[in-house]
N, C-alpha and C. Protein backbone atom coordinates (compact mmCIF):
# COMPACT_ATOMS: atom_id res chain seq x y z
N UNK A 1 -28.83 24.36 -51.06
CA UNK A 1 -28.66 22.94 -50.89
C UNK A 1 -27.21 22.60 -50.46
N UNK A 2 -26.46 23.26 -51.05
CA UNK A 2 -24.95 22.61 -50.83
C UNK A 2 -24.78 23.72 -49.34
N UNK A 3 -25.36 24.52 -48.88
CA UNK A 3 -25.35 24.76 -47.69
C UNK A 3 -25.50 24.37 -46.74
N UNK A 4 -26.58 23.49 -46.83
CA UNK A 4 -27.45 22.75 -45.95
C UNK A 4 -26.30 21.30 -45.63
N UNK A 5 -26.26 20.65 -47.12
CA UNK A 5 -24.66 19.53 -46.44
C UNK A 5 -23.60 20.44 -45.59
N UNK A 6 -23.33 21.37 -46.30
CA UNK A 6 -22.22 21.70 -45.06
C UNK A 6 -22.57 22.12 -43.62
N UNK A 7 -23.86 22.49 -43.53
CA UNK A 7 -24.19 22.71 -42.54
C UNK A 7 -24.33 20.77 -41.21
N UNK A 8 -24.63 20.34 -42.52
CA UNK A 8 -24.67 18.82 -41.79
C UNK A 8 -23.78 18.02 -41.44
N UNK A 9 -22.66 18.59 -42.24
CA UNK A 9 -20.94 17.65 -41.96
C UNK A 9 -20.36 18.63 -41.15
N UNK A 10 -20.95 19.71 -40.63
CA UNK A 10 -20.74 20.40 -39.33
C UNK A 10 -21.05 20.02 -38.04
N UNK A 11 -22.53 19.87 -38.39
CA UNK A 11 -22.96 18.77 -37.03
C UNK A 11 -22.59 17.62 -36.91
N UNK A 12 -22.29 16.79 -37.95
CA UNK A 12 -21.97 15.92 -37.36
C UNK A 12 -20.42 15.87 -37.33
N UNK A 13 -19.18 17.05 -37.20
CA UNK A 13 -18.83 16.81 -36.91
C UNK A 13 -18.23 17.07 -35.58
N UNK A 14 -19.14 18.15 -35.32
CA UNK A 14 -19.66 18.36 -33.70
C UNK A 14 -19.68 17.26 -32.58
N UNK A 15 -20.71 16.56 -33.30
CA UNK A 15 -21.19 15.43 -32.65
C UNK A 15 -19.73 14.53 -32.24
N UNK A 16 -19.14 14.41 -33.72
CA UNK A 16 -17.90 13.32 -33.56
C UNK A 16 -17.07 13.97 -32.59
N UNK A 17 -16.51 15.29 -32.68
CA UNK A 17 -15.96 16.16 -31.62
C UNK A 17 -16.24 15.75 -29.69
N UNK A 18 -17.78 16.12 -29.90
CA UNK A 18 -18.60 15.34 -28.42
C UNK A 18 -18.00 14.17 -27.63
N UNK A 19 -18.09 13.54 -29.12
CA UNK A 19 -17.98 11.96 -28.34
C UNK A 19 -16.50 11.77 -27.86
N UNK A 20 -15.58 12.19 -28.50
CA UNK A 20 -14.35 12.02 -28.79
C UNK A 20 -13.97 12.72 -26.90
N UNK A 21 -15.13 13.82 -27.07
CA UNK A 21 -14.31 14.71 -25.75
C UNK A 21 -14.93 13.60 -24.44
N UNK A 22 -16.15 12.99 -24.77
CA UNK A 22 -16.57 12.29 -23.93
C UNK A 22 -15.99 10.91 -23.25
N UNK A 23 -15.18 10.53 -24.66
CA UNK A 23 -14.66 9.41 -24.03
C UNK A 23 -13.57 9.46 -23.35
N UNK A 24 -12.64 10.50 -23.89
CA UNK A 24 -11.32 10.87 -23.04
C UNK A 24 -12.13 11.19 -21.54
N UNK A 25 -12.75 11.71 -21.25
CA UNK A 25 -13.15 11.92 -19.89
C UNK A 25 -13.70 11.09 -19.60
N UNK A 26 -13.80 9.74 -19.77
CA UNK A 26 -14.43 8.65 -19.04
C UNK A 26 -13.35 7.80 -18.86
N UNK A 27 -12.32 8.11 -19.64
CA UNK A 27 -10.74 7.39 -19.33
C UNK A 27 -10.47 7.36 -18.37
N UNK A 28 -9.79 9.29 -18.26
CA UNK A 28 -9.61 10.12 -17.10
C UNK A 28 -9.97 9.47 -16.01
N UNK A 29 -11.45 9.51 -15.90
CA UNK A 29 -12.09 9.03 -15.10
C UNK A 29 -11.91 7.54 -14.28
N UNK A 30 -11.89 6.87 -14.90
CA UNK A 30 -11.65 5.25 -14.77
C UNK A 30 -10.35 5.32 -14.14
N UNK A 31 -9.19 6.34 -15.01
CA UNK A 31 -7.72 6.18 -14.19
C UNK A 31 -7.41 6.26 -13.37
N UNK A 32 -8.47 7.82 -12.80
CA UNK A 32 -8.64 8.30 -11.72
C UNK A 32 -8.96 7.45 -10.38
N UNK A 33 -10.09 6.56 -10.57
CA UNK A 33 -10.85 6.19 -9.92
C UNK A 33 -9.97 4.61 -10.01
N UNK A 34 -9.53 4.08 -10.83
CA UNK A 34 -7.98 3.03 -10.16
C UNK A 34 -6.91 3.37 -9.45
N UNK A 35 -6.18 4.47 -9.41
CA UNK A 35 -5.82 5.43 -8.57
C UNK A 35 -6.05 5.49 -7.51
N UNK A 36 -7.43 5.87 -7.20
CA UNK A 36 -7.36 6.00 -5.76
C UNK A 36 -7.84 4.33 -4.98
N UNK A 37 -8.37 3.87 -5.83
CA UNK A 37 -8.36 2.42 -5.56
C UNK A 37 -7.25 1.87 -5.37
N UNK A 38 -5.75 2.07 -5.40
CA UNK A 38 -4.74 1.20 -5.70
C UNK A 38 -4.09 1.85 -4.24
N UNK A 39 -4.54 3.42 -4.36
CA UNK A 39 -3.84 3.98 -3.34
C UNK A 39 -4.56 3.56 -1.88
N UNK A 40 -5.64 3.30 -1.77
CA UNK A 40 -6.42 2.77 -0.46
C UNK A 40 -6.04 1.27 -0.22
N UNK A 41 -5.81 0.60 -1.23
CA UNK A 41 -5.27 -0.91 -0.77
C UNK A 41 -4.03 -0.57 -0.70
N UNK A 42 -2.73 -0.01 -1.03
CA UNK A 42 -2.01 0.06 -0.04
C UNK A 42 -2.18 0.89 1.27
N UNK A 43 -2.70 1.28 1.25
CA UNK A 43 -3.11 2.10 2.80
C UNK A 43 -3.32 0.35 3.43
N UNK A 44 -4.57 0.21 3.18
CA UNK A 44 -4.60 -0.90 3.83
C UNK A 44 -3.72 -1.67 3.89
N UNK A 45 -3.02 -1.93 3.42
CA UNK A 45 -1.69 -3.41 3.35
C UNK A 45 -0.77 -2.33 4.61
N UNK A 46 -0.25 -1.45 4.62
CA UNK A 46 0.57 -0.35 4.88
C UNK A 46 -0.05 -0.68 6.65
N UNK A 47 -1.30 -0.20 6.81
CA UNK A 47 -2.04 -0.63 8.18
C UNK A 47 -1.76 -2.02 9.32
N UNK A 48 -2.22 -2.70 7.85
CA UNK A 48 -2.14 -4.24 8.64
C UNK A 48 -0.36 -4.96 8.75
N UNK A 49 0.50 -4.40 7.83
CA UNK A 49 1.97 -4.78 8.03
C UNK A 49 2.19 -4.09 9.29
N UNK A 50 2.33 -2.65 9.71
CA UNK A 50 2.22 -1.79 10.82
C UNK A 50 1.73 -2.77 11.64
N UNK A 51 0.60 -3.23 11.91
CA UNK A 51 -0.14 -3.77 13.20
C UNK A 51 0.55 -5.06 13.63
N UNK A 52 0.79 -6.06 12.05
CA UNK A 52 1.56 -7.01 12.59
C UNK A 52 2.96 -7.02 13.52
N UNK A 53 3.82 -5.92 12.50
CA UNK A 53 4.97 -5.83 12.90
C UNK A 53 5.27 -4.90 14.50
N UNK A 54 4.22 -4.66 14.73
CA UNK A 54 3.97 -4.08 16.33
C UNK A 54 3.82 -5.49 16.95
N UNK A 55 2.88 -6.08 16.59
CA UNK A 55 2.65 -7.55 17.40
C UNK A 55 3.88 -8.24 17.37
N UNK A 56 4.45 -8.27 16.33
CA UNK A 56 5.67 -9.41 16.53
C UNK A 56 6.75 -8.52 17.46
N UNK A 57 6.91 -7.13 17.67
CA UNK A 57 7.54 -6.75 18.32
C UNK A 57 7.37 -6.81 19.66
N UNK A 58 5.98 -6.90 20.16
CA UNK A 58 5.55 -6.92 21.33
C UNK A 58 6.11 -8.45 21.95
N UNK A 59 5.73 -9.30 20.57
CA UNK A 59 6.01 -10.59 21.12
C UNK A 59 7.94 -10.69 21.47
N UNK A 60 8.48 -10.47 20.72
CA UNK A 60 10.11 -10.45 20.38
C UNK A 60 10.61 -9.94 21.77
N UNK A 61 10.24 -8.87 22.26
CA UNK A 61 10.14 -8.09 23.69
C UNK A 61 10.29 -9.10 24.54
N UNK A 62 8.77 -10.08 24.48
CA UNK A 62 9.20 -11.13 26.03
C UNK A 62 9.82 -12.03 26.03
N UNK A 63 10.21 -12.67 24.55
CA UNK A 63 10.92 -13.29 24.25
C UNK A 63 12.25 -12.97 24.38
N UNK A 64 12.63 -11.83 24.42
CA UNK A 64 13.97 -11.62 24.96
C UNK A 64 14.15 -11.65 26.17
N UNK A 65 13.17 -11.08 27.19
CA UNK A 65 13.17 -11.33 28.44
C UNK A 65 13.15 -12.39 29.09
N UNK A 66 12.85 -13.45 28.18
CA UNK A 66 12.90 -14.47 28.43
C UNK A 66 13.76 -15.44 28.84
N UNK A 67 14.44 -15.10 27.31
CA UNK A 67 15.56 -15.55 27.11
C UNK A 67 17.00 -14.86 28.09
N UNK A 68 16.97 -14.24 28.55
CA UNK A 68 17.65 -13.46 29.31
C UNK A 68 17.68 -14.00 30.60
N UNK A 69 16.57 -14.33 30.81
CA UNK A 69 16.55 -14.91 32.51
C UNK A 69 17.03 -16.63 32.46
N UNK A 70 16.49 -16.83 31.11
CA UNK A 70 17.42 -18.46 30.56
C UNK A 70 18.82 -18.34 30.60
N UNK A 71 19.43 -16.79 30.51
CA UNK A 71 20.30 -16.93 30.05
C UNK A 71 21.56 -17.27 31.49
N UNK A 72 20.56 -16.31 32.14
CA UNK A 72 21.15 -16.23 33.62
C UNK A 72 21.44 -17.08 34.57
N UNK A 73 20.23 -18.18 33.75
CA UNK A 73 20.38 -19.52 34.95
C UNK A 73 21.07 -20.33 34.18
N UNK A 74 21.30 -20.25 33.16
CA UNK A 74 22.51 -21.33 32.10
C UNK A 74 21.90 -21.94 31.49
N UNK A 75 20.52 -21.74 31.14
CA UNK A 75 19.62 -22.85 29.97
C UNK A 75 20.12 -22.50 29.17
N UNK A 76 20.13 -21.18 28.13
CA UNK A 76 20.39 -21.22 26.89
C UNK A 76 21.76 -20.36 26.70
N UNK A 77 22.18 -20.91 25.32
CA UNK A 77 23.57 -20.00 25.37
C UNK A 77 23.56 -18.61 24.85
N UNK A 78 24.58 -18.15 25.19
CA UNK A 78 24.91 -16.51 24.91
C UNK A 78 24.21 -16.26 23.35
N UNK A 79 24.98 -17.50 22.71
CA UNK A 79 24.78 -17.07 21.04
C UNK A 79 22.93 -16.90 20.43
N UNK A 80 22.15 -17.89 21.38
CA UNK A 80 20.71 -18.00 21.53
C UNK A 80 20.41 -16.33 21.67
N UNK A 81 20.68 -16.12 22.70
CA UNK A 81 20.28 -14.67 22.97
C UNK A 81 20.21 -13.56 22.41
N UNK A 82 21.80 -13.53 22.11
CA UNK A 82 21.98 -12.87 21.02
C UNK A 82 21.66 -12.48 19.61
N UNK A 83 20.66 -13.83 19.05
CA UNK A 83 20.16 -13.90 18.06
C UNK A 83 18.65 -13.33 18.60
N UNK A 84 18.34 -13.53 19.03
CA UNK A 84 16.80 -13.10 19.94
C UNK A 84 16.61 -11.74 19.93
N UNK A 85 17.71 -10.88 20.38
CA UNK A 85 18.45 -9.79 20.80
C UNK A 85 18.33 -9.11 19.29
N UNK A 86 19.04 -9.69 18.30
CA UNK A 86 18.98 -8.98 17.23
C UNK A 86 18.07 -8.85 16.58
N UNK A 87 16.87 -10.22 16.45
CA UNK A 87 15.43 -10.48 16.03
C UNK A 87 14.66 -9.06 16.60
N UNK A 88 14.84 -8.69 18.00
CA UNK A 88 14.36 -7.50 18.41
C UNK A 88 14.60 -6.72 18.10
N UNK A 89 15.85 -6.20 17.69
CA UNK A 89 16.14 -5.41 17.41
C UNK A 89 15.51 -4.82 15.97
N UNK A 90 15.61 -5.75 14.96
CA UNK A 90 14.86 -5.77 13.77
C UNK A 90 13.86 -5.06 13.75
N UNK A 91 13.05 -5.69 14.48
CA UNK A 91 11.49 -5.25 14.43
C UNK A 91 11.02 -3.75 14.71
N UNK A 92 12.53 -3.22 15.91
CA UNK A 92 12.24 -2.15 16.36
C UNK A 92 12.61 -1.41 15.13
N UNK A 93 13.43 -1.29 14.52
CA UNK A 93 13.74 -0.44 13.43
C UNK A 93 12.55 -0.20 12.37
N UNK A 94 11.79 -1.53 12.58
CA UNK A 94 10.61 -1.98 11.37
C UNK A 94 9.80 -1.09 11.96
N UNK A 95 9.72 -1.10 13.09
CA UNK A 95 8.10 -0.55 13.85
C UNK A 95 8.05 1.11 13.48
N UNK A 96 6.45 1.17 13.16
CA UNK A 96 5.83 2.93 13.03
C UNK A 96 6.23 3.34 13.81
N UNK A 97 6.52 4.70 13.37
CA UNK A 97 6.43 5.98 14.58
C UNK A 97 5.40 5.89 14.76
């Protein structure tokens, strides 16, 4: 008889063992799986900043050219340009390889 309890506060503490191992691996799991969730939305953010900051560069581009041929005929002043000039410049440093 007193075998049989110990045999039963064995299993169950088996059981408690089980669960214990079960839940840590559903942690794991969950951490895991926010992880790579956190890491794909910045991918994405990472993508779409990239795409913008190509567009605004593309745009900044004719806008300097622009401004350049303004500059030539005397519409706008040097200091205009120059700021235009550096706006471009910005972006290029910003922009992906």
């Amino acid at each position: 008889m007193f075998q049989g309890r110990k045999l039963r506060a064995q299993a169950r503490q088996a059981d408690l063992t089980a669960e214990q191992v079960y839940w840590a691996y559903q942690e794991k799991l969950l951490t895991a799986v926010k992880e790579v969730e956190d890491a794909m939305g910045q991918e994405h953010a990472l993508t779409a900043r990239q795409a913008h900051i190509s567009d605004a560069l593309t745009n900044a581009e004719r806008s300097f050219e622009t401004y350049q041929t303004k500059y030539r005929q005397g519409l706008v002043s040097f200091l205009d340009l120059l700021t235009v000039q550096t706006q471009t410049f910005d972006l290029q440093v910003q922009k992906p390889s």
